[in-house]
Protein backbone atom coordinates (compact mmCIF):
# COMPACT_ATOMS: atom_id res chain seq x y z
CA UNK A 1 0.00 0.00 0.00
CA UNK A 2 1.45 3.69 -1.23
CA UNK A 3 1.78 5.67 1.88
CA UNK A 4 0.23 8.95 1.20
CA UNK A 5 2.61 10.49 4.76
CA UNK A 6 5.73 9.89 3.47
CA UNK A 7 8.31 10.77 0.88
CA UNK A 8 7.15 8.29 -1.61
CA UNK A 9 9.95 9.22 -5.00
CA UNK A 10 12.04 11.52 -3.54
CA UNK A 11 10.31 14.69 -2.22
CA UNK A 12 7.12 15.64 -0.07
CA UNK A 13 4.24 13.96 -0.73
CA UNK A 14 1.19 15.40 0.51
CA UNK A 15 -1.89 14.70 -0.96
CA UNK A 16 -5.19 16.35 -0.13
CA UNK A 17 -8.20 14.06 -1.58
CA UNK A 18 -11.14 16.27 -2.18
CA UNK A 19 -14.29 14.52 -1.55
CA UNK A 20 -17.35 17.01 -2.76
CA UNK A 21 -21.33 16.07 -3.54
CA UNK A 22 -24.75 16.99 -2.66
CA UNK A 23 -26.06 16.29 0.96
CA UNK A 24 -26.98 12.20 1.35
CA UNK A 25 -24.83 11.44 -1.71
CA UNK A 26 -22.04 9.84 0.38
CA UNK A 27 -19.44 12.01 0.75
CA UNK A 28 -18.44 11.53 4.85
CA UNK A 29 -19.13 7.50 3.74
CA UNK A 30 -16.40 7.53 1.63
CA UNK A 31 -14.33 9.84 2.75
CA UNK A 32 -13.86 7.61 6.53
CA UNK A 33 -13.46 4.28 4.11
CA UNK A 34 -10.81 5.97 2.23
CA UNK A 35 -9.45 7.52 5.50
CA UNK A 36 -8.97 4.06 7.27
CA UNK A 37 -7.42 2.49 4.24
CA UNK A 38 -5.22 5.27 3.41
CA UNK A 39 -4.15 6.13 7.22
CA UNK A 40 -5.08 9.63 6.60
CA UNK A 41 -6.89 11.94 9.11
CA UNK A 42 -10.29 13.61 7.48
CA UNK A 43 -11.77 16.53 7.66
CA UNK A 44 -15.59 17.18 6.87
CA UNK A 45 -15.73 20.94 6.49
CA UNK A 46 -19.37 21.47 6.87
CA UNK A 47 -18.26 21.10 10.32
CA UNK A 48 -17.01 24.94 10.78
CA UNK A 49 -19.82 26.41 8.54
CA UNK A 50 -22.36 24.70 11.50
CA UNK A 51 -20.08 26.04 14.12
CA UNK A 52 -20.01 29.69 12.65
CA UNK A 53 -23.97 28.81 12.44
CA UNK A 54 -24.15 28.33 15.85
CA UNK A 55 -21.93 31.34 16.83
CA UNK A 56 -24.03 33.80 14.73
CA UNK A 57 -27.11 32.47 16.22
CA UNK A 58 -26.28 32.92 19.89
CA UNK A 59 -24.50 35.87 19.37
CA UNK A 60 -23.60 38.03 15.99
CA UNK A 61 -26.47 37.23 13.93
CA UNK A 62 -27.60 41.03 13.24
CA UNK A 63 -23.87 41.22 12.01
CA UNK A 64 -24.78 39.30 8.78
CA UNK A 65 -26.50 42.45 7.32
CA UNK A 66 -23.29 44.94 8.93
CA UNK A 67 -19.77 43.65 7.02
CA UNK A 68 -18.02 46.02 8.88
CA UNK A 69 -18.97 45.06 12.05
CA UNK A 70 -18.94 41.14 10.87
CA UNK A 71 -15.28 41.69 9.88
CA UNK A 72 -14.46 42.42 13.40
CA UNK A 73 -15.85 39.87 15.16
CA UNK A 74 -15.19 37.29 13.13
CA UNK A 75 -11.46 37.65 13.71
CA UNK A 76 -12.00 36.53 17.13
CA UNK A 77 -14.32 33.16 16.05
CA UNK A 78 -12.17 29.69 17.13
CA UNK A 79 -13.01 26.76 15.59
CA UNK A 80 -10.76 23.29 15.83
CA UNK A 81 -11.92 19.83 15.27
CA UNK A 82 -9.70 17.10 16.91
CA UNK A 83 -11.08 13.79 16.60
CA UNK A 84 -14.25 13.46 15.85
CA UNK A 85 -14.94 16.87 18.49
CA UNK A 86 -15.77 20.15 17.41
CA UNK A 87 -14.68 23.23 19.39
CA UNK A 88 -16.16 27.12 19.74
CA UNK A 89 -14.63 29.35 21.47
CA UNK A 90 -12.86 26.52 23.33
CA UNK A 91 -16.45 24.88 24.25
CA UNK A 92 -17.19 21.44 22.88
CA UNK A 93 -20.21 21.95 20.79
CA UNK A 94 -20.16 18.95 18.89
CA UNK A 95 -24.13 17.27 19.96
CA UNK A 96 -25.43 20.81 19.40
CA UNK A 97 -24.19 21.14 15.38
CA UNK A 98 -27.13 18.60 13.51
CA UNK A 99 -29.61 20.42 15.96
CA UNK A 100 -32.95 22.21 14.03
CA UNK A 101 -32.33 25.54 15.24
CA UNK A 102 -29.63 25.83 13.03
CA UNK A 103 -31.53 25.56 9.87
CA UNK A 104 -32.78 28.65 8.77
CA UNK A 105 -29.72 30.63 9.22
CA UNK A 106 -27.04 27.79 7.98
CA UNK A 107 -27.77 28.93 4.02
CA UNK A 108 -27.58 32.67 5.18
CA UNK A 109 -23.87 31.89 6.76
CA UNK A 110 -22.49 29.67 3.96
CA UNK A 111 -23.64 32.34 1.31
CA UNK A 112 -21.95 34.83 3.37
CA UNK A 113 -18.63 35.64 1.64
CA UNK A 114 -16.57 37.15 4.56
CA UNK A 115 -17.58 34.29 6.48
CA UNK A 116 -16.77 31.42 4.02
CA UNK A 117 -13.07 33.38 3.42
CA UNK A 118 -12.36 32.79 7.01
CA UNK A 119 -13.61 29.29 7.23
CA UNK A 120 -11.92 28.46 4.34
CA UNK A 121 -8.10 29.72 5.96
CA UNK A 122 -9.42 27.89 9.19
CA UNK A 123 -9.88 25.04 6.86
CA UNK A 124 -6.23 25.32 5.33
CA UNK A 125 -4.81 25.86 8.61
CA UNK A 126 -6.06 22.32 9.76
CA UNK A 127 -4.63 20.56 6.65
CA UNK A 128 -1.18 22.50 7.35
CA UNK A 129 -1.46 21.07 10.63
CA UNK A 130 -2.57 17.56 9.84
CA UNK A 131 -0.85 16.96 6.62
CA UNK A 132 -1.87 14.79 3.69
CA UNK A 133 -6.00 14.18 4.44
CA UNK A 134 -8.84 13.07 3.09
CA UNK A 135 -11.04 16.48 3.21
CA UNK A 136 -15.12 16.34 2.38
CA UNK A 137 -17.25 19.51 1.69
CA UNK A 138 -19.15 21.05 -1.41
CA UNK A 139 -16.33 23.73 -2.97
CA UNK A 140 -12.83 21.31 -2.01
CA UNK A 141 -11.91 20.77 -5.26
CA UNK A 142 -12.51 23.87 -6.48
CA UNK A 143 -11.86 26.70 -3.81
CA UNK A 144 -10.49 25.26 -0.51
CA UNK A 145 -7.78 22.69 -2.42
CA UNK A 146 -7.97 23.52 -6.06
CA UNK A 147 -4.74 21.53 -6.40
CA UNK A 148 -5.92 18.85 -4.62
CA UNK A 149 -4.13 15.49 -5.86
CA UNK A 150 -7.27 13.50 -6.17
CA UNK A 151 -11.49 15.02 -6.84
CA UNK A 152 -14.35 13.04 -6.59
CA UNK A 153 -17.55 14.83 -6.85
CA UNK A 154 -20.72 12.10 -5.59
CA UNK A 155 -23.95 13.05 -6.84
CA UNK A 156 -27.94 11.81 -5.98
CA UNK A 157 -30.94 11.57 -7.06
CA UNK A 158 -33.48 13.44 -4.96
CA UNK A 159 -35.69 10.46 -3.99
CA UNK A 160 -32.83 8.30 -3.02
CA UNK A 161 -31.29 11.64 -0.93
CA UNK A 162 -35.09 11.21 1.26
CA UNK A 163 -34.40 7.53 1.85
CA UNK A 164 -30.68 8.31 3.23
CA UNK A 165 -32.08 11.58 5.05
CA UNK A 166 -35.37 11.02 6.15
CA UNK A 167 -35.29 13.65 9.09
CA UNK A 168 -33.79 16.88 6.37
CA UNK A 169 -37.00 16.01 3.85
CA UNK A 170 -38.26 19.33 3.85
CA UNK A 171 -34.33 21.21 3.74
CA UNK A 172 -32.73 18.97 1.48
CA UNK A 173 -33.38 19.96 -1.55
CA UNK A 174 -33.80 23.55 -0.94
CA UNK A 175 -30.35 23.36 0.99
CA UNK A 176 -28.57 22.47 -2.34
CA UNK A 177 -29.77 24.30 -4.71
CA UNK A 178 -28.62 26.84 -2.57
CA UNK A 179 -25.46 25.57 -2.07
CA UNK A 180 -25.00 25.09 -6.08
CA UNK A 181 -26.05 28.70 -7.19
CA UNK A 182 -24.92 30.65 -4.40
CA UNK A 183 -22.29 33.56 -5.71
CA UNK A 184 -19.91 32.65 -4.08
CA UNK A 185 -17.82 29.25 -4.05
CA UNK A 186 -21.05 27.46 -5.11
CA UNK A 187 -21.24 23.21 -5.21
CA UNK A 188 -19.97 22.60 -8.66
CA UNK A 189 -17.42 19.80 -9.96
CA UNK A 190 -13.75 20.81 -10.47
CA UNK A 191 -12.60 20.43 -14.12
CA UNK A 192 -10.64 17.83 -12.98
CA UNK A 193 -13.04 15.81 -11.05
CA UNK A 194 -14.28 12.57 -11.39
CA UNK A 195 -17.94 12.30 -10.76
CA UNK A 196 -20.29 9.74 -9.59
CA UNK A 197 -24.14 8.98 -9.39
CA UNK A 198 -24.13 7.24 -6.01
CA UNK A 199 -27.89 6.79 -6.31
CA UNK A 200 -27.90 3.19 -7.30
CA UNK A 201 -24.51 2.12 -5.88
CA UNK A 202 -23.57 0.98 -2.29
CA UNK A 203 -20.96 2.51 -0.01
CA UNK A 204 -18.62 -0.36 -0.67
CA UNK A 205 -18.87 -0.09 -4.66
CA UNK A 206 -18.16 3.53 -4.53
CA UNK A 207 -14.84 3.19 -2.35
CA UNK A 208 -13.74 0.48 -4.86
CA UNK A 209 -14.69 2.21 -7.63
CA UNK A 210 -12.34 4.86 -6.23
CA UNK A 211 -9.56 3.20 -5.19
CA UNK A 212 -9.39 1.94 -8.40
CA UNK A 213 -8.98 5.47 -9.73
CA UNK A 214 -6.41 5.94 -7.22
CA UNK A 215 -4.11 3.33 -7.94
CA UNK A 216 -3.86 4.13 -11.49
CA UNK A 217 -3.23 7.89 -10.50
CA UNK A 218 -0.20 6.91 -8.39
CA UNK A 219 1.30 4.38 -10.97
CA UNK A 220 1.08 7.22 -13.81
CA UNK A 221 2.64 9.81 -11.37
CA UNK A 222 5.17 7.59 -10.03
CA UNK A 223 6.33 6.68 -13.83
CA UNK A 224 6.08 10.04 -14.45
CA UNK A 225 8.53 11.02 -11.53
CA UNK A 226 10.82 8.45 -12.41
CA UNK A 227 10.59 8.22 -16.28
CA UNK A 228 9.78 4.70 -16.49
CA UNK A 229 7.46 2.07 -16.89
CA UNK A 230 6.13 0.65 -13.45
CA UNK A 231 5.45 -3.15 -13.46
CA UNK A 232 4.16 -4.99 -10.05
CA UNK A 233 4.00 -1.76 -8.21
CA UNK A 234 2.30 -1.48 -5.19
CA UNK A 235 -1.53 -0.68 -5.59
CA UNK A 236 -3.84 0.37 -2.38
């Protein structure tokens, strides 16, 4: 198995694997399967846009319409996730994030554009920290890590999205078509990034499917690097 930590021809290797879709397509899914066979950390950044949800809502939320005031007070948000915990302000806040009350104004915050430039530094700053990762949201590929070694973008269809997400019924849909027309950084696939219809595939075809991908991208970089043909190279 390549290890994605380590010098693997020579120099620095540090992947970031973008993982972007639409909400109940399977991005955190895949992104954990490829995390525990890669031995990479991962990072689901939808994490610090419900944190800065929750923030606003107890406590700036009449800053969304002031961006001179919102500039301020941002500067002083904290947010860090460490293992599976999320952090505001140094308070664990991680069983109040998938809570109701959050959303009406969780659209309003992600559109925001001073808001989403300082999650998205937050967001770097945790990858600088962590190293090579496995990193799931809705603009990775194409704002956060737009170099990213690896895209997958997972699409759904909107019948099989209520099956996986019975409890968001009445958001879901509205939540990404907002998410894929907003201004700024809307959900769109990178270029360069391959895309799936998860909507009649399982969890475990959808990994493969992408290691697959994987393996072939590391053989054609390594010969690449090293200006030959590989034969019997390690695969994941």
């Amino acid at each position: 198995m390549v290890d994605f930590k380590e010098a693997a021809w020579g120099r620095p290797f540090a992947p970031v694997i973008a993982v972007d879709g639409q909400a109940g397509s399977g991005k955190s899914t895949l992104s954990k399967g490829l995390s525990q066979l890669l031995g990479l950390p991962t990072l689901g950044t939808g994490l610090f846009y419900r944190a800065a949800s929750l923030w606003m809502l107890e406590n700036e939320s009449r800053l969304l319409s002031d961006s001179t005031q919102l500039t301020e007070a941002i500067s002083n948000l904290s947010i860090e996730i460490e293992e599976e915990r999320t952090f505001l302000n140094g308070v664990d806040v991680t069983g109040r994030l998938r809570s109701s009350e959050l959303q009406d104004i969780l659209p309003k915050v992600s559109a925001n554009p001073q808001i989403r430039s300082y999650l998205v530094g937050l967001q770097r700053s945790w990858v600088n920290a962590h190293g090579s990762s496995v990193v799931e949201g809705r603009d990775i590929g194409t704002v956060v890590f737009p170099t990213a070694y690896f895209k997958v973008f997972l699409r759904v269809s909107s019948e099989i999205q209520v099956l996986r997400r019975p409890e968001e019924r009445e958001t879901i849909a509205s939540r990404d078509l907002a998410d894929s027309t907003r201004a700024v950084s809307p959900s769109t696939p990178a270029p360069d990034s391959v895309v799936f219809d998860t909507s009649n595939l399982s969890a475990q075809d959808v990994l493969d499917a992408v290691v697959t991908l994987l393996n072939a991208r590391v053989e054609e970089l390594l010969s690449d690097e090293l200006g030959i043909e590989r034969k019997g190279s390690k695969r994941l």
